[in-house]
PDB file of N, CA and C in Angstrom:
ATOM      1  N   UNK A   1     -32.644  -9.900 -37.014  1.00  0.00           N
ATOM      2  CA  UNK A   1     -31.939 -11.106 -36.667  1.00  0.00           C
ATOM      3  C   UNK A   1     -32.365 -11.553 -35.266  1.00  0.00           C
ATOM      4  N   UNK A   2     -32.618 -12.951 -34.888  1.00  0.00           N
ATOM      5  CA  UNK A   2     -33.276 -12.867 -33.618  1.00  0.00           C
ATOM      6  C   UNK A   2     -32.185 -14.191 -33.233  1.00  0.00           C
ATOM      7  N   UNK A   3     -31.832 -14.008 -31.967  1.00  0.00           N
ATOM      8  CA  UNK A   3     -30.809 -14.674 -31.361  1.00  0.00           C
ATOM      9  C   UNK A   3     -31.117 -15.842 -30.773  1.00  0.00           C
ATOM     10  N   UNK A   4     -30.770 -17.268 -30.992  1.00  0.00           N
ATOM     11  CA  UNK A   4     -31.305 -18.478 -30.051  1.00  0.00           C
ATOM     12  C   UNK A   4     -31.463 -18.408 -28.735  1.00  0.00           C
ATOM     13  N   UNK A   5     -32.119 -18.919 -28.065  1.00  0.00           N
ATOM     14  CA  UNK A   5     -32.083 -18.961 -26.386  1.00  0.00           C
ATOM     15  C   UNK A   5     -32.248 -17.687 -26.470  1.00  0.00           C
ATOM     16  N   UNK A   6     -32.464 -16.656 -26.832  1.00  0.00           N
ATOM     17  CA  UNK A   6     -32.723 -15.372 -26.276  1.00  0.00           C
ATOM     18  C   UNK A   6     -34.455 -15.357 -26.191  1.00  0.00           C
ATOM     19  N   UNK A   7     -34.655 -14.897 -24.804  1.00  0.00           N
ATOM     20  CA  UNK A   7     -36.107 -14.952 -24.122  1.00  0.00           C
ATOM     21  C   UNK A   7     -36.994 -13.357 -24.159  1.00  0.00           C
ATOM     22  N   UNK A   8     -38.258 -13.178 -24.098  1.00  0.00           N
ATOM     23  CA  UNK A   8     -38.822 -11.969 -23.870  1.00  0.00           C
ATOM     24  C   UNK A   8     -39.831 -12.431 -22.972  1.00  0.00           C
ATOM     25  N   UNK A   9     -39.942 -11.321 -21.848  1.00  0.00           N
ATOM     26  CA  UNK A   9     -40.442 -11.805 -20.577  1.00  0.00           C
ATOM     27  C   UNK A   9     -41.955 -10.446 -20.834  1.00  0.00           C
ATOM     28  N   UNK A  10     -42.912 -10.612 -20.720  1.00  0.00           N
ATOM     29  CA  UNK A  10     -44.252  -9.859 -20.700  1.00  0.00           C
ATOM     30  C   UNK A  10     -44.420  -9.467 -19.757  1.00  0.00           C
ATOM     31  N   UNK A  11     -45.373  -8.739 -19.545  1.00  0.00           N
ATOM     32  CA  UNK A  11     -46.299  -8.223 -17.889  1.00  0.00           C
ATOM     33  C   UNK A  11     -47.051  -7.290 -18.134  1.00  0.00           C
ATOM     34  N   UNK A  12     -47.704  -6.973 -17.193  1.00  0.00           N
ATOM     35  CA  UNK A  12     -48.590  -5.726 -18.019  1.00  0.00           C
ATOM     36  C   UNK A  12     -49.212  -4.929 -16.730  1.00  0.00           C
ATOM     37  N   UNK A  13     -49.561  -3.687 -16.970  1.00  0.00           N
ATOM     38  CA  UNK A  13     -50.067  -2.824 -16.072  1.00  0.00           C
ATOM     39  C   UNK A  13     -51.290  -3.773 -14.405  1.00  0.00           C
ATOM     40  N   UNK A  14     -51.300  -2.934 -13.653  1.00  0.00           N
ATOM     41  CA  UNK A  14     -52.888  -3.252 -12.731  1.00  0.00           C
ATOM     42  C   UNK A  14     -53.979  -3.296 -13.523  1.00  0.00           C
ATOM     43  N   UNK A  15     -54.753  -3.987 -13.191  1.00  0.00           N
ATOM     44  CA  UNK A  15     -55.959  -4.044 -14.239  1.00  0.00           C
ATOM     45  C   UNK A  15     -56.143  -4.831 -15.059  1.00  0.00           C
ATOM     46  N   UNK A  16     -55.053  -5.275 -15.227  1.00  0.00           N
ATOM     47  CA  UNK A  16     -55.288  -5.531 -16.808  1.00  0.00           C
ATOM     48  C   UNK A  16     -54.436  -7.299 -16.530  1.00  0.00           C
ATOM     49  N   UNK A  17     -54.602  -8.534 -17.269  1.00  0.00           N
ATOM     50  CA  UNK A  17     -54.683  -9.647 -17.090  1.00  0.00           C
ATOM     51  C   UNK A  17     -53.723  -9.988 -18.353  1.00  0.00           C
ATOM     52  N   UNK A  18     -52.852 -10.820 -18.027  1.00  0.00           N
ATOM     53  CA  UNK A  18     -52.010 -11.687 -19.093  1.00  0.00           C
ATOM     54  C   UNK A  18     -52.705 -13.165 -19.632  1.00  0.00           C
ATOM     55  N   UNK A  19     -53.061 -13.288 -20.831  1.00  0.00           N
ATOM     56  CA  UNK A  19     -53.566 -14.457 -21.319  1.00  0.00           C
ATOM     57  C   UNK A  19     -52.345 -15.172 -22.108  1.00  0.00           C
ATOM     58  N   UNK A  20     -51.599 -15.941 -21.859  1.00  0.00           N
ATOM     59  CA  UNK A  20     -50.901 -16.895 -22.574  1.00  0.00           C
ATOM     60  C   UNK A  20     -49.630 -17.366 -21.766  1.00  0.00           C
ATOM     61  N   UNK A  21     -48.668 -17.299 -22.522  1.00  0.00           N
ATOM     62  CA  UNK A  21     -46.762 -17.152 -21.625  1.00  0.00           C
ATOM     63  C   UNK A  21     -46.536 -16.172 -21.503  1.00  0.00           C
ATOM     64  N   UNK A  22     -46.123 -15.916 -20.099  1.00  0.00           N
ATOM     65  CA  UNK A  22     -45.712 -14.629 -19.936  1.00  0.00           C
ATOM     66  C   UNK A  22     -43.984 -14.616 -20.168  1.00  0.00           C
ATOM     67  N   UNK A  23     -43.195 -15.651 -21.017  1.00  0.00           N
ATOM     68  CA  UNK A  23     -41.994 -15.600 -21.330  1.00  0.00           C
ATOM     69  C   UNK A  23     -41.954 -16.727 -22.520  1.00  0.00           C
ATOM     70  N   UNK A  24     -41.225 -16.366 -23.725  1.00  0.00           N
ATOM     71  CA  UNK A  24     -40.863 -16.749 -24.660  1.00  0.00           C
ATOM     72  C   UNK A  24     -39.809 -16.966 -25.340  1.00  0.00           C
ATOM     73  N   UNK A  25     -39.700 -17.927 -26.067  1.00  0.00           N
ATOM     74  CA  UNK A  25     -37.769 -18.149 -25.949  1.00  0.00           C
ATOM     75  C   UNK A  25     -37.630 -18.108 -27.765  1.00  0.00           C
ATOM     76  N   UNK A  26     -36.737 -17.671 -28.217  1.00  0.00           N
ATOM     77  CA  UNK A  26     -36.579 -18.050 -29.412  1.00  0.00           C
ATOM     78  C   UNK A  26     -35.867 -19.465 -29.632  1.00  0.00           C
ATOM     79  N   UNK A  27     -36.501 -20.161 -30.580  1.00  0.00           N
ATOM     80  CA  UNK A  27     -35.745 -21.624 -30.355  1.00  0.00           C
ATOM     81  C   UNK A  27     -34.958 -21.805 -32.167  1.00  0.00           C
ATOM     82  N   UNK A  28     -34.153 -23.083 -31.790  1.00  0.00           N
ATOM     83  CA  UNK A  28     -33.027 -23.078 -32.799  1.00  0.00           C
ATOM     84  C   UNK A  28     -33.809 -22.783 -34.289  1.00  0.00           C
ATOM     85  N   UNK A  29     -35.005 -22.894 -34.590  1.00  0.00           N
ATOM     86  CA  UNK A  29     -36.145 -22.906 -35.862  1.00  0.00           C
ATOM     87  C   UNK A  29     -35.453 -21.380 -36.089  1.00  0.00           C
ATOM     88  N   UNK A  30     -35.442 -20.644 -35.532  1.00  0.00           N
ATOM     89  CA  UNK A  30     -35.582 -18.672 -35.375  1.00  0.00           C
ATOM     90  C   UNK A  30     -37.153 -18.690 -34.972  1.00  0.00           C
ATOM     91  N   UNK A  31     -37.887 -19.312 -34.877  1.00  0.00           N
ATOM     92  CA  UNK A  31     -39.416 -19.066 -34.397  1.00  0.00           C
ATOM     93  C   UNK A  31     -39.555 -19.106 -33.046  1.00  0.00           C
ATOM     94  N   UNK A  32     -40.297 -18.142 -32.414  1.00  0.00           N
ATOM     95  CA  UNK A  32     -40.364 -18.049 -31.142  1.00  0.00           C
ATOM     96  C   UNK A  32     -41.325 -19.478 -30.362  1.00  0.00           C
ATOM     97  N   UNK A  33     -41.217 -19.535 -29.150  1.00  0.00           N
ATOM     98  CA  UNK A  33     -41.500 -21.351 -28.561  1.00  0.00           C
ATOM     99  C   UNK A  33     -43.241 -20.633 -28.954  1.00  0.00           C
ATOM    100  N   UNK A  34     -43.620 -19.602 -28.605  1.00  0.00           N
ATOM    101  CA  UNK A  34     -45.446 -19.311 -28.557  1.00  0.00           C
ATOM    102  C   UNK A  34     -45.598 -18.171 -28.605  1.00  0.00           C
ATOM    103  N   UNK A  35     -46.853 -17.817 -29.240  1.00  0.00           N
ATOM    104  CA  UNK A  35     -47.078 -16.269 -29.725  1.00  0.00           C
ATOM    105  C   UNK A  35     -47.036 -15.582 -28.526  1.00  0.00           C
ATOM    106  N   UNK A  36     -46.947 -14.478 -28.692  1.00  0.00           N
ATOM    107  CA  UNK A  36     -46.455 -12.959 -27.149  1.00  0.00           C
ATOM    108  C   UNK A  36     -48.469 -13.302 -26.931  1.00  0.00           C
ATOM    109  N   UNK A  37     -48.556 -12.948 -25.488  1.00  0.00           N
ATOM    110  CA  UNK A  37     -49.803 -13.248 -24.590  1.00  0.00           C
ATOM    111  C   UNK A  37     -50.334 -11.881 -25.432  1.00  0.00           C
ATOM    112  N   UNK A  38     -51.747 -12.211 -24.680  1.00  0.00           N
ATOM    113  CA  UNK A  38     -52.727 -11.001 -25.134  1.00  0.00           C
ATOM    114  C   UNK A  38     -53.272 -10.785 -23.987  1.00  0.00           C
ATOM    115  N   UNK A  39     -53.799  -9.014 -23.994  1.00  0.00           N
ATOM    116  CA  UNK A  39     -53.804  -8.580 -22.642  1.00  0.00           C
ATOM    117  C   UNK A  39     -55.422  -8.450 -22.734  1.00  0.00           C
ATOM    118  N   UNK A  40     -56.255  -8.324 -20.867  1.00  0.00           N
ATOM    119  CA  UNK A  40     -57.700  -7.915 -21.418  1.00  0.00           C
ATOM    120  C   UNK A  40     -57.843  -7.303 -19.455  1.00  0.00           C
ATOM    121  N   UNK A  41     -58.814  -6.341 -19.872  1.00  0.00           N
ATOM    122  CA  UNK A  41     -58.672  -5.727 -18.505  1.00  0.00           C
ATOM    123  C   UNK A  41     -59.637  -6.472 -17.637  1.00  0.00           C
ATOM    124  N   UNK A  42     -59.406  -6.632 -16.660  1.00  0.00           N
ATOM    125  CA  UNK A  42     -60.021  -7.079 -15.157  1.00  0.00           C
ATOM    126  C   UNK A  42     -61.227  -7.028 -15.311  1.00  0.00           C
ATOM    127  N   UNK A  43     -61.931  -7.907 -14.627  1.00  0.00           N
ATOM    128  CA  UNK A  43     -63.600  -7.736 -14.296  1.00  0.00           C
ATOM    129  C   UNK A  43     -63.196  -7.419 -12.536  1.00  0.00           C
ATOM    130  N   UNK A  44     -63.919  -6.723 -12.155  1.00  0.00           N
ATOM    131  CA  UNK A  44     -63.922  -6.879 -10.962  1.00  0.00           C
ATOM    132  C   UNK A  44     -65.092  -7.743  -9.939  1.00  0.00           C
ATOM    133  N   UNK A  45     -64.877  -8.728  -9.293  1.00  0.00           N
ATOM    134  CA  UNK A  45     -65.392 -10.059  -8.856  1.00  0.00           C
ATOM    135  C   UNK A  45     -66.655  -9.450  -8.059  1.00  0.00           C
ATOM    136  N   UNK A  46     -67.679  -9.795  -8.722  1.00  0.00           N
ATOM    137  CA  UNK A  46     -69.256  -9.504  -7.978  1.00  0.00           C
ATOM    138  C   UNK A  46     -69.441 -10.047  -6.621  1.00  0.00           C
ATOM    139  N   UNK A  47     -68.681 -10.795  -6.188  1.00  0.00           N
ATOM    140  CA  UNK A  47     -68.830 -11.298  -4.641  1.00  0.00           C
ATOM    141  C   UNK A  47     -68.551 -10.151  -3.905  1.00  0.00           C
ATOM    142  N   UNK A  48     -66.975  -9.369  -4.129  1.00  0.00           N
ATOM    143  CA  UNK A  48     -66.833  -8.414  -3.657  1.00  0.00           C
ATOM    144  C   UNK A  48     -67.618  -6.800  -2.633  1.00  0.00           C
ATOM    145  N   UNK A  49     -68.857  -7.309  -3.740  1.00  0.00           N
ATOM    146  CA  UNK A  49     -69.928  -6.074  -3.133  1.00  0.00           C
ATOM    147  C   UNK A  49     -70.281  -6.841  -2.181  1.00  0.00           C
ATOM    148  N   UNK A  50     -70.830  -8.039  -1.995  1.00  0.00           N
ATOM    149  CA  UNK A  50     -71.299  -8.331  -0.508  1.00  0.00           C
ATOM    150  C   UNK A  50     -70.507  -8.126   0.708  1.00  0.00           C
ATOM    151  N   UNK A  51     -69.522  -7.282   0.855  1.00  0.00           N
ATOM    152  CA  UNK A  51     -69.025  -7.127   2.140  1.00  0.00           C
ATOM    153  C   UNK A  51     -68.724  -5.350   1.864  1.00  0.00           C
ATOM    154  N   UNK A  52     -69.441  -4.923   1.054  1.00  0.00           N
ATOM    155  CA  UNK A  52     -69.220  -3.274   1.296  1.00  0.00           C
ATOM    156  C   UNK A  52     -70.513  -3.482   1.638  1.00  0.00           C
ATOM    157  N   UNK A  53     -70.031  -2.157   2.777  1.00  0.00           N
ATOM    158  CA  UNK A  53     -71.692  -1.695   3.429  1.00  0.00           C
ATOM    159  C   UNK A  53     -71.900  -0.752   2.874  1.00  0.00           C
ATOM    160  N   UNK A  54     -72.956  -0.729   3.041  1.00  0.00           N
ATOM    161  CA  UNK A  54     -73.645   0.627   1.754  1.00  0.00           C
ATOM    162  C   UNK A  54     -73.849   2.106   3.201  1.00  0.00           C
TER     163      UNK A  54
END
């Protein structure tokens, strides 16, 4: 049974990136407002190495 106005809030570990809403509401339909996000882990930004010294 899923309750109107009742919300689910996402997040997800370091590393790792939220793709979509990170909060979702069930609306008067019973269907939630948008599918739960999908997660994908970090690239870490290649600019970054230009300021480590080797």
């Amino acid at each position: 049974m899923k309750t109107v106005n009742a919300s689910l809030t996402f997040s997800c570990n370091e590393g790792f990136a939220l793709s979509g809403a990170d909060t979702i509401t069930c609306e008067l339909s019973g269907k939630w407002s948008s599918s739960p996000p999908e997660y994908s882990k970090k690239c870490m930004n290649s600019s970054l190495f230009e300021f480590i010294p080797y």
